[in-house]
C-alpha atoms as a PDB file:
ATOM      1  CA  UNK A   1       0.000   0.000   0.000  1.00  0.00           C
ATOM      2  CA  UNK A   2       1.381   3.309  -1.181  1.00  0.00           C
ATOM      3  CA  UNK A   3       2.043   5.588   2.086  1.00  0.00           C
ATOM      4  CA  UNK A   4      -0.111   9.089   1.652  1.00  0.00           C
ATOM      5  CA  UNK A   5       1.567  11.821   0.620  1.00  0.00           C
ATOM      6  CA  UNK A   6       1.947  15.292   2.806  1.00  0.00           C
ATOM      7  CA  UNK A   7       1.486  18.282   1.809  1.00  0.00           C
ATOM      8  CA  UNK A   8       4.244  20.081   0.953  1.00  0.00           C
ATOM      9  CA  UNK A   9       5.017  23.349   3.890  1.00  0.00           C
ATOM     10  CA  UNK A  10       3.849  26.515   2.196  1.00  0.00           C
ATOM     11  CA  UNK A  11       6.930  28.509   0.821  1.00  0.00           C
ATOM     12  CA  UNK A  12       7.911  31.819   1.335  1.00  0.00           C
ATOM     13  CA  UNK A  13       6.482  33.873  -1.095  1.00  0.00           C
ATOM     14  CA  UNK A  14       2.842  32.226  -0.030  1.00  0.00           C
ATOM     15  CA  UNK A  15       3.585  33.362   3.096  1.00  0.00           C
ATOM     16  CA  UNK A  16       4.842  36.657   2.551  1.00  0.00           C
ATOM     17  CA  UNK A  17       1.768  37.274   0.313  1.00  0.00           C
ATOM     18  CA  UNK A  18      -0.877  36.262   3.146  1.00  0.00           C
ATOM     19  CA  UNK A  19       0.815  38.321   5.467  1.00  0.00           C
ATOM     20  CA  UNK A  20       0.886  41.328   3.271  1.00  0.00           C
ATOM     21  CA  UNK A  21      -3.242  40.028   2.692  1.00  0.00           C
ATOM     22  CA  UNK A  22      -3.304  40.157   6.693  1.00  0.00           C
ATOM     23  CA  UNK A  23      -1.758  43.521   6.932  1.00  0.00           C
ATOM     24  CA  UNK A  24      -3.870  45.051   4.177  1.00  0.00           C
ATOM     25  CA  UNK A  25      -0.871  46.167   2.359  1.00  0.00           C
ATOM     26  CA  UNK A  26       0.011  46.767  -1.304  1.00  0.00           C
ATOM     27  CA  UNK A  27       3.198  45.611  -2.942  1.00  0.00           C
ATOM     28  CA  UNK A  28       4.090  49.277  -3.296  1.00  0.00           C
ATOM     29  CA  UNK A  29       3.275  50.420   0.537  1.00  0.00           C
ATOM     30  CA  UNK A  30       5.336  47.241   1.610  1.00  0.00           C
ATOM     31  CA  UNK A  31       8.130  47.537  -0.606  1.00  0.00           C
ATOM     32  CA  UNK A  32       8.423  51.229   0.572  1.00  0.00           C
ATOM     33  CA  UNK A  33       8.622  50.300   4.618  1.00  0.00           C
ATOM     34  CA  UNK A  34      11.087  47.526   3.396  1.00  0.00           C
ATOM     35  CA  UNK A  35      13.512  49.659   1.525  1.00  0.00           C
ATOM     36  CA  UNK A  36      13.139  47.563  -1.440  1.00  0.00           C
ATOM     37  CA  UNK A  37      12.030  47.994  -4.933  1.00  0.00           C
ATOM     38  CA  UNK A  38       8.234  46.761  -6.005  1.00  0.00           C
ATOM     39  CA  UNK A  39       9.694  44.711  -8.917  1.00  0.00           C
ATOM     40  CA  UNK A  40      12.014  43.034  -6.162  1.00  0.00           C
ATOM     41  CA  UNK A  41       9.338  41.833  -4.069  1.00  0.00           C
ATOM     42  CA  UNK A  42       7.191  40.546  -6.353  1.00  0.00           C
ATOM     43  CA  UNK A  43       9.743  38.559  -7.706  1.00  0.00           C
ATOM     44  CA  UNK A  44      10.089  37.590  -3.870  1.00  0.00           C
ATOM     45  CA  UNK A  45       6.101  36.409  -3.619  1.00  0.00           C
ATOM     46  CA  UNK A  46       6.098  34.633  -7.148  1.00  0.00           C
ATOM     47  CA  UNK A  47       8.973  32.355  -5.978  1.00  0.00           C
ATOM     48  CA  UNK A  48      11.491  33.715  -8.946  1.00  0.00           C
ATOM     49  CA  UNK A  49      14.185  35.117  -6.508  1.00  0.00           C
ATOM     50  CA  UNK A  50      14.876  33.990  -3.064  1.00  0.00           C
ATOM     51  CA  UNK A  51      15.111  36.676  -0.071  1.00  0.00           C
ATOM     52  CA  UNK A  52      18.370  37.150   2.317  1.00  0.00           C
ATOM     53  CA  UNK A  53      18.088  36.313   5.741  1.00  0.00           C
ATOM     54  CA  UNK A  54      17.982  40.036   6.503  1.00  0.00           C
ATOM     55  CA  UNK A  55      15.318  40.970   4.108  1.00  0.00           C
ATOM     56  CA  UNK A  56      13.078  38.123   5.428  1.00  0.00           C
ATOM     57  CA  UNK A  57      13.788  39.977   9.250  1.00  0.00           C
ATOM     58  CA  UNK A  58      13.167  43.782   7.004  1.00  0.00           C
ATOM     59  CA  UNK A  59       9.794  42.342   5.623  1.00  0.00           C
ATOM     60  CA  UNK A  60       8.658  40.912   8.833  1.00  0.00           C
ATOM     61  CA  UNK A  61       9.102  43.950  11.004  1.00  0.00           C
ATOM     62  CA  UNK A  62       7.676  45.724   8.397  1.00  0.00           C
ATOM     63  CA  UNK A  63       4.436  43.741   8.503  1.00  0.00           C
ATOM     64  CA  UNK A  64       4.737  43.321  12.526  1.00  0.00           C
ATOM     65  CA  UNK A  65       4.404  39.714  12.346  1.00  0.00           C
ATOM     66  CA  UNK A  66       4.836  37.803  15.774  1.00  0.00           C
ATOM     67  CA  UNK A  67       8.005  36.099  16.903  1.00  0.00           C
ATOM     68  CA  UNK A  68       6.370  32.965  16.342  1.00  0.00           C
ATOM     69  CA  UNK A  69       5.670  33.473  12.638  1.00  0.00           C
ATOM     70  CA  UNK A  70       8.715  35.116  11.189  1.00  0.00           C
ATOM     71  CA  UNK A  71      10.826  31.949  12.705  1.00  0.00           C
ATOM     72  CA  UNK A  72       8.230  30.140   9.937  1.00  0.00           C
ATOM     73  CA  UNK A  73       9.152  32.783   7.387  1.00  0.00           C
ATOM     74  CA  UNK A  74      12.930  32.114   8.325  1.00  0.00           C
ATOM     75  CA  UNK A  75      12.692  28.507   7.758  1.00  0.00           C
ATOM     76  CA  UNK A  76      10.635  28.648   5.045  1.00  0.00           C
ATOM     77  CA  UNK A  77      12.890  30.810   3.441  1.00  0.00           C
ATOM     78  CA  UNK A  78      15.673  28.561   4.608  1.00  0.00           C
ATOM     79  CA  UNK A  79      17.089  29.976   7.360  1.00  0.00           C
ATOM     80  CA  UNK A  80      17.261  28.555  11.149  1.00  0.00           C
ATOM     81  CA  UNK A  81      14.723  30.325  13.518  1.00  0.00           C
ATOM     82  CA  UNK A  82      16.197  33.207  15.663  1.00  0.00           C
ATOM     83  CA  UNK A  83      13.877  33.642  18.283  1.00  0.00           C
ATOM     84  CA  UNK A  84      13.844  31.508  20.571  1.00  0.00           C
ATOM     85  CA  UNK A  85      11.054  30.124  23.026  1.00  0.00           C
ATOM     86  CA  UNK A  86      11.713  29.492  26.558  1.00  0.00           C
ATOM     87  CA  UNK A  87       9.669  28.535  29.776  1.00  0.00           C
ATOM     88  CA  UNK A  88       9.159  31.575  32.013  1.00  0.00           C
ATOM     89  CA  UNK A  89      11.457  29.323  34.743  1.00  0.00           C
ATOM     90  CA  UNK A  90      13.722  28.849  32.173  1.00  0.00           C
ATOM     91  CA  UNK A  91      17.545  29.949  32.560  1.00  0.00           C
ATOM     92  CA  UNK A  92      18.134  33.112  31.062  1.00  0.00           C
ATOM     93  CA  UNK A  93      14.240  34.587  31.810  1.00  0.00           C
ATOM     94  CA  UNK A  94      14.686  35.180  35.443  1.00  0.00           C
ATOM     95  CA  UNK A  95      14.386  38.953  34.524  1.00  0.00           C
ATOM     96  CA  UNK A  96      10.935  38.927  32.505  1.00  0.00           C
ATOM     97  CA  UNK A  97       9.791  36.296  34.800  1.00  0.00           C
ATOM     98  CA  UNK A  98      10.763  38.418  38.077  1.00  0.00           C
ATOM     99  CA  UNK A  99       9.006  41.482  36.490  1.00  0.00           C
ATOM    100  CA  UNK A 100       5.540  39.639  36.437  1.00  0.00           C
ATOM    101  CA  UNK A 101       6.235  38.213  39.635  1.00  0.00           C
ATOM    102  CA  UNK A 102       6.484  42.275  41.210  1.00  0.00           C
ATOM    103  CA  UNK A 103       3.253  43.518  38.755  1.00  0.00           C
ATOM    104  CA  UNK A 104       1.241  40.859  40.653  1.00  0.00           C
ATOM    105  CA  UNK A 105       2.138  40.739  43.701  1.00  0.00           C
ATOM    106  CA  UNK A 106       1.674  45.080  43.736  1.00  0.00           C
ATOM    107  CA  UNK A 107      -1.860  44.487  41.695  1.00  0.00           C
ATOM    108  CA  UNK A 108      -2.617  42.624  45.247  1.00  0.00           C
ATOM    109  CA  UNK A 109      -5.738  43.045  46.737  1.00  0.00           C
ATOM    110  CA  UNK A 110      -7.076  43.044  43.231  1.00  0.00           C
ATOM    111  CA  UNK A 111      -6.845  39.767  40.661  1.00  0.00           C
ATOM    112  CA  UNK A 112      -4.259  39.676  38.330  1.00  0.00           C
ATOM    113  CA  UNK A 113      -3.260  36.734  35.998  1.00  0.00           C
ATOM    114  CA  UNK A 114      -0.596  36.269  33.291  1.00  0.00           C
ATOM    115  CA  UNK A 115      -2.071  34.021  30.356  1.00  0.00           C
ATOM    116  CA  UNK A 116      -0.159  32.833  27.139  1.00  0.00           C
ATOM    117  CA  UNK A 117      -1.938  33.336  23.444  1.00  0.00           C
ATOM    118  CA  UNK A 118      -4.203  30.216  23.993  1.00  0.00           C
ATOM    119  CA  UNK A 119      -5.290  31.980  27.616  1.00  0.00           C
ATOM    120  CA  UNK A 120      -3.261  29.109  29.312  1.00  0.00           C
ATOM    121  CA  UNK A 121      -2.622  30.724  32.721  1.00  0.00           C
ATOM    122  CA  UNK A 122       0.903  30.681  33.302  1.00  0.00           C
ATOM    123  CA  UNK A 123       1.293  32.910  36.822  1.00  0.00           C
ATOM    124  CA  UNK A 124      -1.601  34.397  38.774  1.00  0.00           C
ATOM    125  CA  UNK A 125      -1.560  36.333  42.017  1.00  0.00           C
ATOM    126  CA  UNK A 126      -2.997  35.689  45.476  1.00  0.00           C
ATOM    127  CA  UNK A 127      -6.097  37.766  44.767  1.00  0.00           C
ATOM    128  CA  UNK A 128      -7.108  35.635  41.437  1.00  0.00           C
ATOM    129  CA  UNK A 129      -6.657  32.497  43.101  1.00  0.00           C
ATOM    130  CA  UNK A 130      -8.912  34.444  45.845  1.00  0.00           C
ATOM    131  CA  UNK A 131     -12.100  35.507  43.669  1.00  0.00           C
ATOM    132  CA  UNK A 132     -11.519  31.972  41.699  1.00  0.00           C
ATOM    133  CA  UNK A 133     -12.098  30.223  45.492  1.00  0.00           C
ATOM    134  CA  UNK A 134     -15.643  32.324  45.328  1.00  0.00           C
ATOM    135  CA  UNK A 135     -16.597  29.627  42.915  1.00  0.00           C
ATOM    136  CA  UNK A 136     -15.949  26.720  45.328  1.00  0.00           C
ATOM    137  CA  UNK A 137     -12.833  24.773  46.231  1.00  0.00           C
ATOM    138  CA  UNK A 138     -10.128  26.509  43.909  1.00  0.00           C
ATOM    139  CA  UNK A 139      -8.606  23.370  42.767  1.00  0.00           C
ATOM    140  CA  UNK A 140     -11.561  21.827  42.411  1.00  0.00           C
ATOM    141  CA  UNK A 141     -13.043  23.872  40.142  1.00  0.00           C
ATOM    142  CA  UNK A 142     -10.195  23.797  37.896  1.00  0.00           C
ATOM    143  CA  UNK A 143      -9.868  20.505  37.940  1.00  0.00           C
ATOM    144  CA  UNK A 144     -13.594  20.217  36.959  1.00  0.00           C
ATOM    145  CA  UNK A 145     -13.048  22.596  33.856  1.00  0.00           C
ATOM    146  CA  UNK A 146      -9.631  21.738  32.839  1.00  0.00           C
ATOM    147  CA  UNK A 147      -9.392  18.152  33.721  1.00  0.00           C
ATOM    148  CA  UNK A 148      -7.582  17.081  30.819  1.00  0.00           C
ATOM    149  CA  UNK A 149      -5.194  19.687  30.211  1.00  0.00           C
ATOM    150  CA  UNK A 150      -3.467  23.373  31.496  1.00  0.00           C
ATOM    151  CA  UNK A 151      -5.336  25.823  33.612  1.00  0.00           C
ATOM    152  CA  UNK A 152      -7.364  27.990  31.111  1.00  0.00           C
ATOM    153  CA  UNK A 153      -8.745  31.570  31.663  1.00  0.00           C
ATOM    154  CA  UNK A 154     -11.595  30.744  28.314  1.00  0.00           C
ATOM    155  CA  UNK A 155     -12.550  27.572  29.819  1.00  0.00           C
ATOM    156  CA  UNK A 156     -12.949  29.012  33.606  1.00  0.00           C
ATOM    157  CA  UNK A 157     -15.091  31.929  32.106  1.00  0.00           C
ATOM    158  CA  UNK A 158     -17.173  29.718  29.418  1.00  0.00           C
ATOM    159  CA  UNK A 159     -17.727  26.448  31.802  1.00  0.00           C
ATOM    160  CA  UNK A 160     -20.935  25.634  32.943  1.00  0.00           C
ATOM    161  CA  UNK A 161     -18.339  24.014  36.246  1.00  0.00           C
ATOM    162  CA  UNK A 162     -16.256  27.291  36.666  1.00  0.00           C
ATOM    163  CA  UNK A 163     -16.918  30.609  36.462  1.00  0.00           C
ATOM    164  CA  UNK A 164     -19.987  30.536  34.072  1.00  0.00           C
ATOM    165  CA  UNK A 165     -22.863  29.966  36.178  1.00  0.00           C
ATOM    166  CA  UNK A 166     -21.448  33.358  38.765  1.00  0.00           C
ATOM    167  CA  UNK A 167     -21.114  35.660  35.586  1.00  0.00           C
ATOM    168  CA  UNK A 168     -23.875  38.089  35.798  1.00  0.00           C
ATOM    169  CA  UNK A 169     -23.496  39.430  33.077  1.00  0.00           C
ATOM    170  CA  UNK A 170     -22.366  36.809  30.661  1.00  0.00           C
ATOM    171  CA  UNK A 171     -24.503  37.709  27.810  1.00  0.00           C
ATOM    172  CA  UNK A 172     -22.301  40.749  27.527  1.00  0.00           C
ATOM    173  CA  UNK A 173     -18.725  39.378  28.536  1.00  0.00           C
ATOM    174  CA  UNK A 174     -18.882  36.055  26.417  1.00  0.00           C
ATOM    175  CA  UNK A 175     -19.319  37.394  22.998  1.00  0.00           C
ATOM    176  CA  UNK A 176     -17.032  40.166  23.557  1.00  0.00           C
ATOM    177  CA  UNK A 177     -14.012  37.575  24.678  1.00  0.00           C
ATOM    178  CA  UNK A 178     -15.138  35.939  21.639  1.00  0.00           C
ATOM    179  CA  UNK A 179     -14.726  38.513  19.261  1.00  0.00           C
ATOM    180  CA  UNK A 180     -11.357  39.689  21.077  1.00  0.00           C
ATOM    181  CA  UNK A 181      -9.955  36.444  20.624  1.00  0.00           C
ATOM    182  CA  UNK A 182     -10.861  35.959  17.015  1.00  0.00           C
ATOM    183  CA  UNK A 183      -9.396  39.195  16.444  1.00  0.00           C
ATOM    184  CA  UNK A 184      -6.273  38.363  18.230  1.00  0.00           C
ATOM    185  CA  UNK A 185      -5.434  35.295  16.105  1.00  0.00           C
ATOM    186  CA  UNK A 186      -6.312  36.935  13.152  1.00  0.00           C
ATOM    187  CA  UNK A 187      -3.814  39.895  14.008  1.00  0.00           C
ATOM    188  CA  UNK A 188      -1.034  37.511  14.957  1.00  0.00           C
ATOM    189  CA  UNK A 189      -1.795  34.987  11.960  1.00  0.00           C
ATOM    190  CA  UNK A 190      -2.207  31.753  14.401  1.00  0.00           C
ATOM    191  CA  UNK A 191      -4.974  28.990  14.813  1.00  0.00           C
ATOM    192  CA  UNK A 192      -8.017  30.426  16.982  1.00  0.00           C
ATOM    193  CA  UNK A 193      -7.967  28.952  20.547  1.00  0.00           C
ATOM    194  CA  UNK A 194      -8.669  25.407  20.987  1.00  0.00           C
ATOM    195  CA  UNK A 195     -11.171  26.507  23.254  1.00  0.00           C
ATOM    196  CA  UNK A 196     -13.183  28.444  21.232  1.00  0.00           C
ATOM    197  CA  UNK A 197     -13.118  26.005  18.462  1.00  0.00           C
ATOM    198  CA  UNK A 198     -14.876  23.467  20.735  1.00  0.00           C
ATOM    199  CA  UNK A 199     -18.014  25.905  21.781  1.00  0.00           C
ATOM    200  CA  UNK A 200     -18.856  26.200  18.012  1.00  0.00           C
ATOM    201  CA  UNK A 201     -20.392  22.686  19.310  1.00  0.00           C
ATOM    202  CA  UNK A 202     -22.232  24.006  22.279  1.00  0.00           C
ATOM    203  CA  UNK A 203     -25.800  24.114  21.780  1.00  0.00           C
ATOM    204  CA  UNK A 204     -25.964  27.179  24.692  1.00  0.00           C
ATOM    205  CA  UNK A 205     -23.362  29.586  22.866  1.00  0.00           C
ATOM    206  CA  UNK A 206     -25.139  31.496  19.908  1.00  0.00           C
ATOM    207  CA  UNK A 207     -23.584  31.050  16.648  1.00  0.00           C
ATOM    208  CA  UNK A 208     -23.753  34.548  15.859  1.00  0.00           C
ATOM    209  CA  UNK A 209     -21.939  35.557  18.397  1.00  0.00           C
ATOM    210  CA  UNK A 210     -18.711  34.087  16.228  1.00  0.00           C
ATOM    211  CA  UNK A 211     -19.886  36.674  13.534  1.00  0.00           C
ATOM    212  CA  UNK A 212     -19.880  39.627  14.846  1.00  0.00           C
ATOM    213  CA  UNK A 213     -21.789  42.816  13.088  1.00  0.00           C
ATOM    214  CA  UNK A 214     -19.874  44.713  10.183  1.00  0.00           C
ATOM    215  CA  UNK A 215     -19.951  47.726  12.478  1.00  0.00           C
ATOM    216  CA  UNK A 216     -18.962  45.652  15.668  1.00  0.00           C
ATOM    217  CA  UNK A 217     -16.967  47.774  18.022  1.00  0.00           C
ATOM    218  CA  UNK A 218     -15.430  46.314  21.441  1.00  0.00           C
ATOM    219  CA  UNK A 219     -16.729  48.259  24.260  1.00  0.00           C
ATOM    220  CA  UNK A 220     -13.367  50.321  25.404  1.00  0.00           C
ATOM    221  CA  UNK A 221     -13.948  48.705  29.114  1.00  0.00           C
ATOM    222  CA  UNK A 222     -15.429  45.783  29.662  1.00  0.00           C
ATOM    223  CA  UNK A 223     -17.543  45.122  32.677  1.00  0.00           C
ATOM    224  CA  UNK A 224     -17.419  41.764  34.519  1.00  0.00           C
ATOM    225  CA  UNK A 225     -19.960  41.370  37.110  1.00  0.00           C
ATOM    226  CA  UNK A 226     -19.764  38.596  39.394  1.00  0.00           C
ATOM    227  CA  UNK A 227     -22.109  37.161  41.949  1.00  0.00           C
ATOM    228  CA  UNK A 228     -22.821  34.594  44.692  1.00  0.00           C
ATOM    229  CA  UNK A 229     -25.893  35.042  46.936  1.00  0.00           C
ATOM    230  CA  UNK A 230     -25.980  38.432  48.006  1.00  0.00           C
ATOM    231  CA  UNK A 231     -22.242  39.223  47.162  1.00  0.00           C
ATOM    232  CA  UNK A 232     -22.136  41.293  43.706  1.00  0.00           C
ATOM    233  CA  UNK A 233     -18.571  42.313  42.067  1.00  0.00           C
ATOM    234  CA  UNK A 234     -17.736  44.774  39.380  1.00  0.00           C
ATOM    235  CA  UNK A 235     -14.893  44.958  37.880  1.00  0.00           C
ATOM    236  CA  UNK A 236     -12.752  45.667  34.589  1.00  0.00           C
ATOM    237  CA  UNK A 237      -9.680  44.866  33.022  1.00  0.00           C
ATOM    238  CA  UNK A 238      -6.701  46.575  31.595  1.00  0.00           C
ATOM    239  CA  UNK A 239      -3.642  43.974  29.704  1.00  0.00           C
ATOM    240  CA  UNK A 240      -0.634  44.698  29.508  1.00  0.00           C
ATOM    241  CA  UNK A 241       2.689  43.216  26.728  1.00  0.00           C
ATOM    242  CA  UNK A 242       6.303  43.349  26.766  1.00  0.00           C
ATOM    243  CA  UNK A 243       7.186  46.145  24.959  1.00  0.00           C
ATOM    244  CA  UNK A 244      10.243  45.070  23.022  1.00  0.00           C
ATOM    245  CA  UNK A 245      10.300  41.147  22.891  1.00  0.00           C
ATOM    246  CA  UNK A 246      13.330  39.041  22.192  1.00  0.00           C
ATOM    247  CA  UNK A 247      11.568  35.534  23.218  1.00  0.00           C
ATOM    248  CA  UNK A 248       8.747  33.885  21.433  1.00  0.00           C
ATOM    249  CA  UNK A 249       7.117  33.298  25.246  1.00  0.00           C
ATOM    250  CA  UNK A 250       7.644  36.917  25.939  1.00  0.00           C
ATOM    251  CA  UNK A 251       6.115  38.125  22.894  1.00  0.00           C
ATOM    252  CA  UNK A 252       2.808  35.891  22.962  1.00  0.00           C
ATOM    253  CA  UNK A 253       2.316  36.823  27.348  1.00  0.00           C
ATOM    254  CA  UNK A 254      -0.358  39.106  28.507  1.00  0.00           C
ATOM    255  CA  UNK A 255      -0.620  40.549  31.946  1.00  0.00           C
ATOM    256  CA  UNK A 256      -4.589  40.960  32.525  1.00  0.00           C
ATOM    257  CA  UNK A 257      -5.159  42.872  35.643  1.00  0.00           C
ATOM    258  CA  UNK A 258      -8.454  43.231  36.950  1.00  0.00           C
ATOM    259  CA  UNK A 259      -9.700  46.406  38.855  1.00  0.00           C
ATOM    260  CA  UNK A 260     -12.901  47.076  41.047  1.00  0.00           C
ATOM    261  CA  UNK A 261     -15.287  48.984  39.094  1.00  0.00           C
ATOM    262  CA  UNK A 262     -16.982  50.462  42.130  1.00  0.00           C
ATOM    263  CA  UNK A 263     -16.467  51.152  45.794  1.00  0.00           C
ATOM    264  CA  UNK A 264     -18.094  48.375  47.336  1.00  0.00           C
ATOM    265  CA  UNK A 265     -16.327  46.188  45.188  1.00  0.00           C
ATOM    266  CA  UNK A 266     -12.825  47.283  46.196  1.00  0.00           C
ATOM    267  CA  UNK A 267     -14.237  47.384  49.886  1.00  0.00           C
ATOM    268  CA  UNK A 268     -14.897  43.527  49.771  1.00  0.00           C
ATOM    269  CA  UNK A 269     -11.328  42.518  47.582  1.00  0.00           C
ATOM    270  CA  UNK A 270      -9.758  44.258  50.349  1.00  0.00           C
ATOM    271  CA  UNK A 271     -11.707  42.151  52.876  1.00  0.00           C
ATOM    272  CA  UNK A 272     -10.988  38.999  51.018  1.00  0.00           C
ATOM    273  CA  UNK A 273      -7.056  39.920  51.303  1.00  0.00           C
ATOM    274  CA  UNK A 274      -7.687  40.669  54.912  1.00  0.00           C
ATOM    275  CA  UNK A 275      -8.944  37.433  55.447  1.00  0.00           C
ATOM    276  CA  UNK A 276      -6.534  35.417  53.692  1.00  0.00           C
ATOM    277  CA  UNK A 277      -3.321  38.187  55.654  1.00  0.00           C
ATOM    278  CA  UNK A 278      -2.274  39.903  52.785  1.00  0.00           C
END
């Protein structure tokens, strides 16, 4: 029996060409940021002449791809990746990975988490772990929404076993993630979250909430309201990115940090940190 072929990996000038698609930008705006000719990279896109390392770096910063995806343009062009991809406990991230250790433990009394591009968490603070415990036993509940894999901030917030059932006003906050994340990947040219793939399937998630309005814009601040019996919490959140990455991890990491929208709900995170001895 004759084994089945694979697909050959797309070359470089596909990619280059869906990226300049993603970007919404002409041959003649792109060769322009690159410092090179319009003939030049056309010929680079058709596949008749073959880019340098340096102008496949030139064209991706040019295009602001992720980390991630110009090590694919590198080694579809040829070239060994550059940028490398490391565990935050790694050797050589002690820096990055003290940095988000001091921006949560000062965001204490109030939640703050720090999540990868799938919403994996990766570090959270005392005060998450806190509000997370309003749901039930902490590890409990994650274990009852992520039972076969990492702790996820989409599957905590969409799980009719986590956070779901205590969102107030989920009709607002769950298509907006939605949309946010769908945006996301599209921006940075990776697969949607597994996540979100999965709730196409669930009968209680609209499908129209996947296809958002022409005229769709995000609310600048969205509200999360959470409640259990007669406790009611409002809060927002602001995220936060490295600035100038050199690491795939650092480039892909978010700091969300969530802050009390009203009095009474920075009154009872501060009584929740009493409690605990922050």
């Amino acid at each position: 029996m004759a084994e089945p072929t694979r697909a050959s990996p797309p070359s470089f000038g596909h990619l280059l060409r869906a990226w300049r698609g993603t970007r919404r930008r002409s041959q003649l705006e792109l060769a322009l940021d690159a410092a090179v000719s319009q003939r030049h990279l056309s010929f680079l896109e058709s596949g008749r002449a073959r880019p340098s390392r340096e102008m496949v770096l030139a064209l991706s910063e040019a295009l602001d791809v992720p980390l991630r995806e110009r090590n694919t343009l590198l080694t579809a062009a040829g070239f060994a990746p550059c940028f490398p991809q490391r565990a935050l406990d790694a050797g050589g991230m002690e820096a990055a990975h003290a940095a988000l250790t001091r921006i949560l433990d000062h965001h204490d009394p109030f939640p703050a988490v720090v999540i990868d591009r799938n919403y994996d968490l990766l570090m959270a603070n005392r005060a998450f772990d806190g509000l997370v415990g309003l749901f039930g036993d902490a590890d409990a509940v994650w274990q009852a929404c992520c039972p076969d894999g990492p702790r996820n901030l989409l599957r905590l917030t969409f799980a009719a076993n986590g956070a779901r059932p205590y969102i107030r006003n989920f009709e607002v906050i769950a298509p907006a993630l939605i949309a946010r994340s769908l945006r996301e990947a599209a921006v940075r040219g990776g697969p949607v979250p597994a996540v979100l793939e999965a709730l196409r399937d669930d009968p209680t998630i609209p499908g129209n909430w996947y296809t958002p309005p022409p005229d769709y814009a995000p609310l600048p601040v969205l509200p999360l309201v959470l409640g259990q019996s007669d406790v009611e919490i409002s809060l927002f959140s602001l995220i936060a990115t490295f600035g100038t990455p050199a690491d795939v991890t650092t480039d892909e990491i978010r700091v969300e940090s969530f802050f009390p929208a009203d009095p009474a709900s920075e009154r009872y995170l501060r009584s929740l940190a009493d409690a605990r001895g922050a």
